[in-house]
Protein backbone atom coordinates (compact mmCIF):
# COMPACT_ATOMS: atom_id res chain seq x y z
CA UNK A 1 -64.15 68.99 28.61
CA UNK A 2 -61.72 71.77 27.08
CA UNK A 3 -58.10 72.10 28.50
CA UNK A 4 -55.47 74.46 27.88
CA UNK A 5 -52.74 71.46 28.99
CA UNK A 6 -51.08 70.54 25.15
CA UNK A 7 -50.70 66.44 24.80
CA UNK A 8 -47.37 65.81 25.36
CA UNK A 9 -47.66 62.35 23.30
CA UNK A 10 -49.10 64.45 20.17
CA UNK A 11 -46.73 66.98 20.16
CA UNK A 12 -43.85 64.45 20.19
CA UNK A 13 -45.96 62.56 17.15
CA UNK A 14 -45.47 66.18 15.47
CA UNK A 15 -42.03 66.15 16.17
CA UNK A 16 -41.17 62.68 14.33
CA UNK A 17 -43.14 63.36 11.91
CA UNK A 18 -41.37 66.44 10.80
CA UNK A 19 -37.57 64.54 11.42
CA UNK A 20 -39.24 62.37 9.45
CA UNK A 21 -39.85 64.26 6.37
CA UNK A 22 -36.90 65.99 6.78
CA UNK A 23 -34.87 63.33 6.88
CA UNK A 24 -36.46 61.94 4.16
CA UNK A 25 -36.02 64.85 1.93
CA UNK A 26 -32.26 64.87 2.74
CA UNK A 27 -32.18 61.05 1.55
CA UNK A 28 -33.65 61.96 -1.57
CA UNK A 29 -31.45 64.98 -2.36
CA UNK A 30 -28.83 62.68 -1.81
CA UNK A 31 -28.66 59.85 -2.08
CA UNK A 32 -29.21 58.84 -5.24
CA UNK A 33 -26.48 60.83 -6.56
CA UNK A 34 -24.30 59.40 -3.90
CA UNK A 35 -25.38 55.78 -5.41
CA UNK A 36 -24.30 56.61 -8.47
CA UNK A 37 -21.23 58.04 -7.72
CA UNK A 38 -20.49 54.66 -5.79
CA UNK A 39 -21.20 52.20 -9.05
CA UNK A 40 -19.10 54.36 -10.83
CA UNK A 41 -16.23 53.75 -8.64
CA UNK A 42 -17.12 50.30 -8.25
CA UNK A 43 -17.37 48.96 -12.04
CA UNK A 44 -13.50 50.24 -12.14
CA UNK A 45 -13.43 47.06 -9.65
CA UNK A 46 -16.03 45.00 -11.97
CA UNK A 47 -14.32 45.93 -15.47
CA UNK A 48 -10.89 45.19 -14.90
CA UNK A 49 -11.99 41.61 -13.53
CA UNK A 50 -13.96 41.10 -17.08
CA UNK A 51 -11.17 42.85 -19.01
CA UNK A 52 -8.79 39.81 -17.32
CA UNK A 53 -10.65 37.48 -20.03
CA UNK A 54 -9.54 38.84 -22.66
CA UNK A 55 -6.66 40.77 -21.33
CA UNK A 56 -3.84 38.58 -20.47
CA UNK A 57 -3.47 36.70 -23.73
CA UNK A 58 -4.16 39.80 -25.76
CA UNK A 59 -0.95 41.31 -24.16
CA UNK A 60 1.04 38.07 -22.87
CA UNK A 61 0.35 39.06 -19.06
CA UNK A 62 0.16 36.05 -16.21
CA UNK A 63 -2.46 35.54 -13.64
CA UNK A 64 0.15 36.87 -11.24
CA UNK A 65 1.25 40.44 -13.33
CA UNK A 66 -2.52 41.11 -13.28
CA UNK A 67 -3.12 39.99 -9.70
CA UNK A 68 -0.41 42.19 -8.84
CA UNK A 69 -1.82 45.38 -10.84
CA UNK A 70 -5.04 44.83 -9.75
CA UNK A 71 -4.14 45.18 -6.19
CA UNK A 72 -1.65 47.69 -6.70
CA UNK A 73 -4.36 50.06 -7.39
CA UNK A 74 -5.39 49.73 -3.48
CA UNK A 75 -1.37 50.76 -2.41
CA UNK A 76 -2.19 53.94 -3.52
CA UNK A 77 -5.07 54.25 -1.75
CA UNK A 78 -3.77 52.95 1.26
CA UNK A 79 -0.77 55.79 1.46
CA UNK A 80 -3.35 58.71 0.36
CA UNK A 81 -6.82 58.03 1.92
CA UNK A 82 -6.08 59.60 5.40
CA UNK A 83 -4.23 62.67 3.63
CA UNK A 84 -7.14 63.15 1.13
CA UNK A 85 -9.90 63.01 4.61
CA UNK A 86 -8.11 65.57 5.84
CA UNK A 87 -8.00 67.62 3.04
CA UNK A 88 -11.71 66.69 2.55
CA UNK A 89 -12.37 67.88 6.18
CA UNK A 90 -10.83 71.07 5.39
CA UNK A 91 -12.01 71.66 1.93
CA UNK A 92 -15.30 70.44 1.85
CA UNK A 93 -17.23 66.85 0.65
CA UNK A 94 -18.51 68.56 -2.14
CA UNK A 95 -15.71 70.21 -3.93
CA UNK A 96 -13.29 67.30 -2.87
CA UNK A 97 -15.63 64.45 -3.37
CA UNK A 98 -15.77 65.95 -7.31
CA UNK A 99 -12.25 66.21 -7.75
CA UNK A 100 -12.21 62.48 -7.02
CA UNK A 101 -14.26 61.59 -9.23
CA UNK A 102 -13.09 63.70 -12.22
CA UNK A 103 -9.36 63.30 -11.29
CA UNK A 104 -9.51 58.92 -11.49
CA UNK A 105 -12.13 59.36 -14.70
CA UNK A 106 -9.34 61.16 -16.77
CA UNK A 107 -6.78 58.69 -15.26
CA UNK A 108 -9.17 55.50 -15.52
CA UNK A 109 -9.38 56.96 -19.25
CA UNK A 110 -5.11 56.05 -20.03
CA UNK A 111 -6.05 52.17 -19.49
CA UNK A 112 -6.76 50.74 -22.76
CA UNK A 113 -3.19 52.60 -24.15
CA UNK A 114 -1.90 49.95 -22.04
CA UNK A 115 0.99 47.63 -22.97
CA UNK A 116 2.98 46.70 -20.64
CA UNK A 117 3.26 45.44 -17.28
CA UNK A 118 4.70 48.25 -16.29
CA UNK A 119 2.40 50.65 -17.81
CA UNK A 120 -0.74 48.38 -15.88
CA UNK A 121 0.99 48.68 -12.50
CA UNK A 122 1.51 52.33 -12.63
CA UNK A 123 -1.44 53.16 -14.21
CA UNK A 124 -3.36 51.25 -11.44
CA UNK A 125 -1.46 52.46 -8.38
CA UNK A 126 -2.70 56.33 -10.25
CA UNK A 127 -5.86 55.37 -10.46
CA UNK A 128 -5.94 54.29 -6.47
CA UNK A 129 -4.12 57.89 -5.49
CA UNK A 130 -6.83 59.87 -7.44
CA UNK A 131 -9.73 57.86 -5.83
CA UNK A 132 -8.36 57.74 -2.37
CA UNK A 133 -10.82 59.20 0.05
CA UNK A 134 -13.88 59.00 -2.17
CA UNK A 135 -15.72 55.86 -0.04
CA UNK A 136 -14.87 57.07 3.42
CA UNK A 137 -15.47 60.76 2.18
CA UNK A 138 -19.19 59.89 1.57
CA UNK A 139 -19.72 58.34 4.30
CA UNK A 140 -18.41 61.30 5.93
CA UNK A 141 -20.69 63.15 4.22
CA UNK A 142 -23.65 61.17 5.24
CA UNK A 143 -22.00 61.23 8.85
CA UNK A 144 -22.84 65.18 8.83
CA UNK A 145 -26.73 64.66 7.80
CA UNK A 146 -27.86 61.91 9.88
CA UNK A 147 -27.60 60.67 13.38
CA UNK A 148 -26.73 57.44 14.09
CA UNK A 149 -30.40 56.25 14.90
CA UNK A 150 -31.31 56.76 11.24
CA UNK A 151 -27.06 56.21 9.63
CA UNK A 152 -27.70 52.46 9.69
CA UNK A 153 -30.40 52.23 6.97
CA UNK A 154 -29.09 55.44 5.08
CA UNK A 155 -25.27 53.71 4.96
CA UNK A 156 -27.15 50.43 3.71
CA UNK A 157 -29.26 51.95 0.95
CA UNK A 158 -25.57 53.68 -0.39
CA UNK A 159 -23.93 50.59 -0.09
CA UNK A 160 -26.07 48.79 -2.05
CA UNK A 161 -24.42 50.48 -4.95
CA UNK A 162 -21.31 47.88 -3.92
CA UNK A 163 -23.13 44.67 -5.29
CA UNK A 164 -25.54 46.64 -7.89
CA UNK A 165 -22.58 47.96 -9.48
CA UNK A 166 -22.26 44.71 -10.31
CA UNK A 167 -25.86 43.48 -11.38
CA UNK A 168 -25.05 46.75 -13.59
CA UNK A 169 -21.28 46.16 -14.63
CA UNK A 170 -20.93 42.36 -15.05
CA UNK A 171 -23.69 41.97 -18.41
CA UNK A 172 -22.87 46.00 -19.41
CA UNK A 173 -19.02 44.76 -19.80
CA UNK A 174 -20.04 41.59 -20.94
CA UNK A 175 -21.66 43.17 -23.59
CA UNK A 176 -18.88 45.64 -24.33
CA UNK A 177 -16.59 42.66 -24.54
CA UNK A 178 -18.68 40.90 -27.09
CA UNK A 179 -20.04 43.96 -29.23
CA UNK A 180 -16.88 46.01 -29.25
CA UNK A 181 -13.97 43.10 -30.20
CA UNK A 182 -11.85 44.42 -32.71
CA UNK A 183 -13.93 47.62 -33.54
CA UNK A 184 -12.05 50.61 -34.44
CA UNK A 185 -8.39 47.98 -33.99
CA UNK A 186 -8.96 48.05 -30.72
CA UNK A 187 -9.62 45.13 -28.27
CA UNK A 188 -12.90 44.75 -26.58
CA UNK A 189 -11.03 45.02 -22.85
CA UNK A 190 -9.84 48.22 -24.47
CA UNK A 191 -13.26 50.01 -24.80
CA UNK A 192 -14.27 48.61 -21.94
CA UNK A 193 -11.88 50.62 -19.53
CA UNK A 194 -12.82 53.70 -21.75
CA UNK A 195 -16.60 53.85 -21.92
CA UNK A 196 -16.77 52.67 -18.13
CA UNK A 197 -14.62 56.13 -17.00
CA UNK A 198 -16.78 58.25 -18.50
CA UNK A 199 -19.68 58.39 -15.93
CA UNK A 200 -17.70 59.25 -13.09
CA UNK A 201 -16.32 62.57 -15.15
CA UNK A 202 -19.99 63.61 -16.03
CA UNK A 203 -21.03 62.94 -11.91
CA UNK A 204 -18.37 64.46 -10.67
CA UNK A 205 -19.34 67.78 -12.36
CA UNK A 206 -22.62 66.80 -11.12
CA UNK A 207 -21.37 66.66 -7.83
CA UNK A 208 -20.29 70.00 -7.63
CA UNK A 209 -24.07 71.21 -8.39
CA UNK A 210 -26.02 69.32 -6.11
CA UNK A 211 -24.16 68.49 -3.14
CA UNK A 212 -24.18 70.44 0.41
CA UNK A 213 -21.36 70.53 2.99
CA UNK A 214 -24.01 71.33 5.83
CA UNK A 215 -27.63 71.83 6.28
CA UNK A 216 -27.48 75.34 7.10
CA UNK A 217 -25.82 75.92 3.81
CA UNK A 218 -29.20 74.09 2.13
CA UNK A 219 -31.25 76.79 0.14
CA UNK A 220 -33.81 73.82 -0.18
CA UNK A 221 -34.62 73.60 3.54
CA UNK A 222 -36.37 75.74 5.71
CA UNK A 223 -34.72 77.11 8.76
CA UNK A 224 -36.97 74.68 10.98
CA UNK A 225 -35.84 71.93 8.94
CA UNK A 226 -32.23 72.39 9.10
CA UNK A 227 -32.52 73.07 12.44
CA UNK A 228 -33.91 69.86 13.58
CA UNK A 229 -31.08 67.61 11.78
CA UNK A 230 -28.52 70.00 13.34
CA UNK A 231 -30.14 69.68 17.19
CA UNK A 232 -29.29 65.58 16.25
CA UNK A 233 -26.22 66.26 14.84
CA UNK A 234 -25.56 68.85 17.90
CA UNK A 235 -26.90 65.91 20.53
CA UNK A 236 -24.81 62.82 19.22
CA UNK A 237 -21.41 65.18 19.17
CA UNK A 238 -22.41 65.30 22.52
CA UNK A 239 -22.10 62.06 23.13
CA UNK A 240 -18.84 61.26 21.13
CA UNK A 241 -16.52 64.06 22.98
CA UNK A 242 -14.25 61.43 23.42
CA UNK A 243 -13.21 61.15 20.35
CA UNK A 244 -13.93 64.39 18.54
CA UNK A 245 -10.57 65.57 16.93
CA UNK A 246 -8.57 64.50 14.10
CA UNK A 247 -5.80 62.84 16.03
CA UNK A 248 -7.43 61.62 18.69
CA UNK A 249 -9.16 59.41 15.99
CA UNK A 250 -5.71 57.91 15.13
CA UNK A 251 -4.98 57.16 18.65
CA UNK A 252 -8.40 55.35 19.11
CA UNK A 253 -7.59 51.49 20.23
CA UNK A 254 -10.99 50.95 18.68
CA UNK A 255 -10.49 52.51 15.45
CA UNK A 256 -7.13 50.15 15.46
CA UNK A 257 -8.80 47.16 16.13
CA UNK A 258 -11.86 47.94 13.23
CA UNK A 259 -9.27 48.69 10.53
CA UNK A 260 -7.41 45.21 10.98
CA UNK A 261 -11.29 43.79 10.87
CA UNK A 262 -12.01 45.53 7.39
CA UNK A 263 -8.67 44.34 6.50
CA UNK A 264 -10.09 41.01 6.81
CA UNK A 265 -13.18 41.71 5.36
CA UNK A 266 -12.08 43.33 2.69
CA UNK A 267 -9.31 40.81 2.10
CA UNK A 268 -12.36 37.96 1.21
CA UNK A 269 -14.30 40.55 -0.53
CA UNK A 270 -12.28 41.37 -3.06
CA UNK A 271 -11.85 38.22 -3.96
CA UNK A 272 -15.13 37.29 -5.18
CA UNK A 273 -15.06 40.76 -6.99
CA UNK A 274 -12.00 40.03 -9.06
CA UNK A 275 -12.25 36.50 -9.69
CA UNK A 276 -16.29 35.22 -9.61
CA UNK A 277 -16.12 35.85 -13.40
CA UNK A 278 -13.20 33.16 -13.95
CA UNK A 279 -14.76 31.18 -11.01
CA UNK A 280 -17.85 30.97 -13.20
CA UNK A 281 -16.09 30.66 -16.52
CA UNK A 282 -14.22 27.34 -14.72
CA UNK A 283 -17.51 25.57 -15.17
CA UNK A 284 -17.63 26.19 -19.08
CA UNK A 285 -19.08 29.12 -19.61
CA UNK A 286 -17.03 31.47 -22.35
CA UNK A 287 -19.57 33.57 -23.33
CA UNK A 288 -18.73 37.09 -21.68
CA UNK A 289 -22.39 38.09 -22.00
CA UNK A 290 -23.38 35.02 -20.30
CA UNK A 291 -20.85 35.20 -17.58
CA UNK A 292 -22.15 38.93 -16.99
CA UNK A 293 -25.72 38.17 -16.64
CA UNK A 294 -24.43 35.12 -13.91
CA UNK A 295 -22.30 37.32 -11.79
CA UNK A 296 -25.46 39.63 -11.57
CA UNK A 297 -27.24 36.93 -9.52
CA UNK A 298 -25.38 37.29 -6.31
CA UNK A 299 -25.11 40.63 -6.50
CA UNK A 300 -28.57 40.75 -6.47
CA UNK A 301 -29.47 38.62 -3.34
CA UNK A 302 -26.68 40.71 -1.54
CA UNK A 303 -28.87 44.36 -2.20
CA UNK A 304 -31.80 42.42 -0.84
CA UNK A 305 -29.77 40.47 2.37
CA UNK A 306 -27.70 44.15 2.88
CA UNK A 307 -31.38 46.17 3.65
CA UNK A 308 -32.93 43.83 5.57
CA UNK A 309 -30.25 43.14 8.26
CA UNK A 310 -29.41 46.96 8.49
CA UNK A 311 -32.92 48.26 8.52
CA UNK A 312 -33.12 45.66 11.36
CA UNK A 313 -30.21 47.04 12.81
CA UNK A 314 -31.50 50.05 13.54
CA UNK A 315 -34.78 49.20 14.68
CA UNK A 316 -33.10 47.24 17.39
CA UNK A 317 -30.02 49.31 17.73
CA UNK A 318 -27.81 46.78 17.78
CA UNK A 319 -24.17 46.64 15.41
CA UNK A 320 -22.08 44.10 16.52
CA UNK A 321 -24.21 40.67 16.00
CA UNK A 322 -25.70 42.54 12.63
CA UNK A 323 -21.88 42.58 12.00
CA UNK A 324 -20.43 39.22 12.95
CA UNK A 325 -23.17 36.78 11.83
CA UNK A 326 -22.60 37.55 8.23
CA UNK A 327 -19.21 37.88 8.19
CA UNK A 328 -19.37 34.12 10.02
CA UNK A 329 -21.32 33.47 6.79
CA UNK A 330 -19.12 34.37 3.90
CA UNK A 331 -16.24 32.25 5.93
CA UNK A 332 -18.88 29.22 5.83
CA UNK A 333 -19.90 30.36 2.08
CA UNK A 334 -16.27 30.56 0.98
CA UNK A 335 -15.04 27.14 2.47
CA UNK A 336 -18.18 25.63 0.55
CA UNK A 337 -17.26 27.42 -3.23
CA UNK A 338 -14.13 26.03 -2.18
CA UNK A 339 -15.57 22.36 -2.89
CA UNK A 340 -15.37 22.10 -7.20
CA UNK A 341 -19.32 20.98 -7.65
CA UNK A 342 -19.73 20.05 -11.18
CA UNK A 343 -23.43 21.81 -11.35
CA UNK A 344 -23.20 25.15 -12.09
CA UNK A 345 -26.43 25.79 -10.29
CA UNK A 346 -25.32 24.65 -7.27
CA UNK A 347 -22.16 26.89 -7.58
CA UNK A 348 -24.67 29.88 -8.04
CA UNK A 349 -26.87 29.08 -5.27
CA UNK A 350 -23.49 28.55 -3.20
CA UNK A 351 -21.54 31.84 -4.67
CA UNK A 352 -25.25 34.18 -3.89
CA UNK A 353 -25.18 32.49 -0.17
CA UNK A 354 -21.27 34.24 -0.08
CA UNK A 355 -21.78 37.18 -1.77
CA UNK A 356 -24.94 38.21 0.08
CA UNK A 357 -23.40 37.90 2.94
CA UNK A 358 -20.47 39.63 1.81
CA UNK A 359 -22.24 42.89 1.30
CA UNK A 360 -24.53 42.37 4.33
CA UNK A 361 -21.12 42.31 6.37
CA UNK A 362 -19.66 45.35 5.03
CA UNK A 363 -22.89 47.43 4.87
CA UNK A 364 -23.42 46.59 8.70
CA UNK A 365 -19.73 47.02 9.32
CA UNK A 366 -19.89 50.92 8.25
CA UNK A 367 -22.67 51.60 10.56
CA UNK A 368 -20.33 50.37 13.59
CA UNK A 369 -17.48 53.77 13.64
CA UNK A 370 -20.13 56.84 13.00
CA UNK A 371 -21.27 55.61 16.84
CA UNK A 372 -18.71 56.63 18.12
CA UNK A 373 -16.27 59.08 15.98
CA UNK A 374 -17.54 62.70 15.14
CA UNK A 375 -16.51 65.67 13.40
CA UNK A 376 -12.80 65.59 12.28
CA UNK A 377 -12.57 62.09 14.08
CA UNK A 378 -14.99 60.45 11.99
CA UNK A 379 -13.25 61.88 8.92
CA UNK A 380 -9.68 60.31 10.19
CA UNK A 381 -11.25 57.52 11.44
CA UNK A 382 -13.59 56.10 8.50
CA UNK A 383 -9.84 57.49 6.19
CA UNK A 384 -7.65 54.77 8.27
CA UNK A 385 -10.26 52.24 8.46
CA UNK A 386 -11.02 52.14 4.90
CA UNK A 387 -6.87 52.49 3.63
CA UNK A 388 -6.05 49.95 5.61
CA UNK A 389 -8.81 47.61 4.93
CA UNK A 390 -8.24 48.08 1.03
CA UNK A 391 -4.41 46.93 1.68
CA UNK A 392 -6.59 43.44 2.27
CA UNK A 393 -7.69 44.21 -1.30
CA UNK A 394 -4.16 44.57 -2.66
CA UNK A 395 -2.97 41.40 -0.97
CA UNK A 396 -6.29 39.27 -1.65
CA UNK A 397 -5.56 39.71 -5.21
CA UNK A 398 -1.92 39.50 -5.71
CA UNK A 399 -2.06 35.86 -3.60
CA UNK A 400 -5.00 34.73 -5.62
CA UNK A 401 -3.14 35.06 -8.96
CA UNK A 402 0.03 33.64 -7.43
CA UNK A 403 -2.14 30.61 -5.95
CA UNK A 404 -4.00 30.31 -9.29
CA UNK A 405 -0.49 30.50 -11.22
CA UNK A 406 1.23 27.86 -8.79
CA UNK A 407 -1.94 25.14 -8.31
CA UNK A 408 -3.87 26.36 -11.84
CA UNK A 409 -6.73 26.92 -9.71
CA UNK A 410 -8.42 29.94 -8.06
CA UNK A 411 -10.72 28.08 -5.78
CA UNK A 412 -7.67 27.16 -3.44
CA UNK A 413 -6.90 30.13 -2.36
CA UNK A 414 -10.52 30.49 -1.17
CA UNK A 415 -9.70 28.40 2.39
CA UNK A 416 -7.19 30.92 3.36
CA UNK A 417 -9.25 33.56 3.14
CA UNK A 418 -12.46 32.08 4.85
CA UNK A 419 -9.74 31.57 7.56
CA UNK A 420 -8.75 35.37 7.93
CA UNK A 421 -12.74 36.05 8.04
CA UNK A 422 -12.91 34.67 11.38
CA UNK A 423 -10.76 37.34 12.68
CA UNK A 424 -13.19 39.75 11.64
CA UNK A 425 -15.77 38.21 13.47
CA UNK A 426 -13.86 37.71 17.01
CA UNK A 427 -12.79 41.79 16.90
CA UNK A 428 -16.10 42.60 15.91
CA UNK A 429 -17.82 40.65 19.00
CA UNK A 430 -15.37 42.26 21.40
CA UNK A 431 -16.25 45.77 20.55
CA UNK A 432 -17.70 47.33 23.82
CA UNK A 433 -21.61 46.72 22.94
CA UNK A 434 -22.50 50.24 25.07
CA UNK A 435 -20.31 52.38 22.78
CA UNK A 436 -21.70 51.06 19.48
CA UNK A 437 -25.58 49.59 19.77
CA UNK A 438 -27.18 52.63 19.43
């Protein structure tokens, strides 16, 4: 029997399956430039752990001079991350987001003239004002192209860059280590800080070609397809009034409470980033290219562990549990590495357990803000979560190398921090579950 009455239920299956392409041409325009951008900034945090091998006895430094200049770096982005958002907000992601990357390449570039202690600390506190606002600035960016019903998965696929920078950076600057000793005078820590800047120069100017402040800005998409991730957009702003404007963001109890949490998180994180090479090299292995090729192996399990729990996320729309559980896990990983086994496979099996869950947590934890912060509140917010969660960064590794100077071991510092980990995990359970699961 013919009927003029349309099918409700098919022209709703039309409708997802057109936000689904889109959406899935917006990932691909994306994100894999966004990726990229992200390892770039993140073997900065890779090299300068390898370059601590050779480093310190090539120019007399102590565990605690390079503790200190490797957290240094994260002062400076600490005092200039909400600034740069702001500026970001006003400017643009894509114009800003390239000055970034150019601005710490060139500076990232000065390392291996390095002599002093001195020289490293300033150098490194540079470095963290030129990159301040990159991280929270992408996310920003993906924070104006998808809703929250699809953020989860998207935030997880760019954060994957975190631990793949380092299945990338730890046998690449093992390698550089090894093959570049002592060519051209120079140290191999040397070219290692030099060759590692120049991608994020050569992105950045990519940067500026491909990326989009908007969709309606987006030659590539037709006016129906911009027009369907702007009625999300439109719908979810909707929802966040509350907290809408810049300062209302830095007023937020909420946004409070999730900074001091990525302060903890961060605080353990970065301590498996700076110091699982010399954790590893503890058990006998001297052999940078070795050493590289082992720190890969966590980092690998943590890509896999980081999609699976946010892809699940979203399905079930749920944040806080998807948050908690593995940041309850790197605690319990970290108090475990803390135990000196004397197999190295063991150790592994142990350090992949942590550093899955490691990612997993901070993946997850990025997913939790975007529910409820929009427009210039999502660019102060994500700013003041992320500076002061990297001050964890610059006080995780400046007590490490103190620890490891006073006790001669770096393990023993590891307690402490599976200690401030549970902090993360009560704020994260207390977050009002109706403002963020959805």
């Amino acid at each position: 029997m013919n009927t003029n009455v349309s099918d409700p239920s098919s022209a709703k299956d039309v409708q997802e399956t057109l936000r689904d392409s889109v959406y899935r041409k917006v990932t691909w325009r994306f994100l894999p430039l966004l990726c990229l951008c992200l390892i770039a900034a993140y073997l900065d945090r890779v090299n300068v752990g390898f370059a601590k091998l050779t480093m310190l006895d090539d120019l007399g430094f102590s565990n605690t001079v390079f503790g200190i200049g490797a957290g240094v770096f994260f002062l400076g982005y600490f005092l200039f991350e909400v600034p740069s958002n702001a500026l970001l907000h006003r400017i643009g992601a894509r114009a800003w987001i390239a000055r970034i990357m150019i601005t710490w390449g060139l500076i990232g570039a000065l390392m291996p003239f390095v002599q002093t202690p001195t020289q490293f600390y300033i150098l490194r506190f540079l470095l963290g004002v030129a990159e301040a606002g990159f991280s929270p600035g992408a996310m920003y960016f993906i924070s104006c192209w998808f809703p929250s019903e699809r953020r989860g998965r998207v935030l997880a696929l760019y954060l994957t860059a975190v631990p793949l920078s380092s299945v990338i950076g730890g046998p690449l600057s093992g390698y550089i280590l090894a093959l570049f000793a002592d060519v051209g005078g120079w140290h191999g820590w040397q070219w290692l800080f030099l060759i590692e800047t120049i991608p994020s120069i050569i992105l950045g100017l990519i940067v500026l070609k491909v990326l989009v402040n908007r969709p309606a800005d987006a030659t590539w998409l037709s006016e129906q397809e911009a027009a369907v991730i702007q009625k999300d957009l439109t719908n979810e702003a909707a929802r966040n009034q509350q907290h809408s404007g810049f300062f209302s963001a830095l007023r937020s109890k909420l946004v409070w409470e999730l900074s001091i949490a990525y302060f903890c998180i961060v605080s353990a994180v970065y301590v498996l980033i700076f110091w699982l090479p010399t954790l590893i090299k503890q058990h006998g292995v001297n052999d940078p290219v070795h050493i590289g090729w082992l720190t890969a192996i966590p980092y690998f399990c943590a890509i896999v562990a980081s999609l699976l729990n946010n892809a699940h996320a979203d399905f079930s729309r749920e944040r806080r549990w998807h948050t908690a559980i593995p940041c309850f896990v790197t605690a319990v990983g970290m108090v475990v590495s803390w135990v000196q086994f004397d197999s190295l496979v063991i150790t592994m099996m142990v350090l992949s357990l942590t550093a899955a869950a490691a990612s997993t947590t901070q993946a997850a934890f990025w997913s939790v803000p975007p529910t409820f912060l929009s427009g210039a509140a999502a660019a102060a917010g994500l700013a003041l979560i992320n500076s002061i969660g990297n001050i964890g960064g610059m006080v995780s590794t400046s007590l490490v190398g103190w620890i490891t100077d006073l006790t001669g071991n770096s393990q023993d510092s590891l307690i402490l921090f599976a200690g401030i980990l549970l902090i993360s995990v009560v704020l994260v359970i207390r977050l009002p579950a109706n403002l963020v699961n959805h």
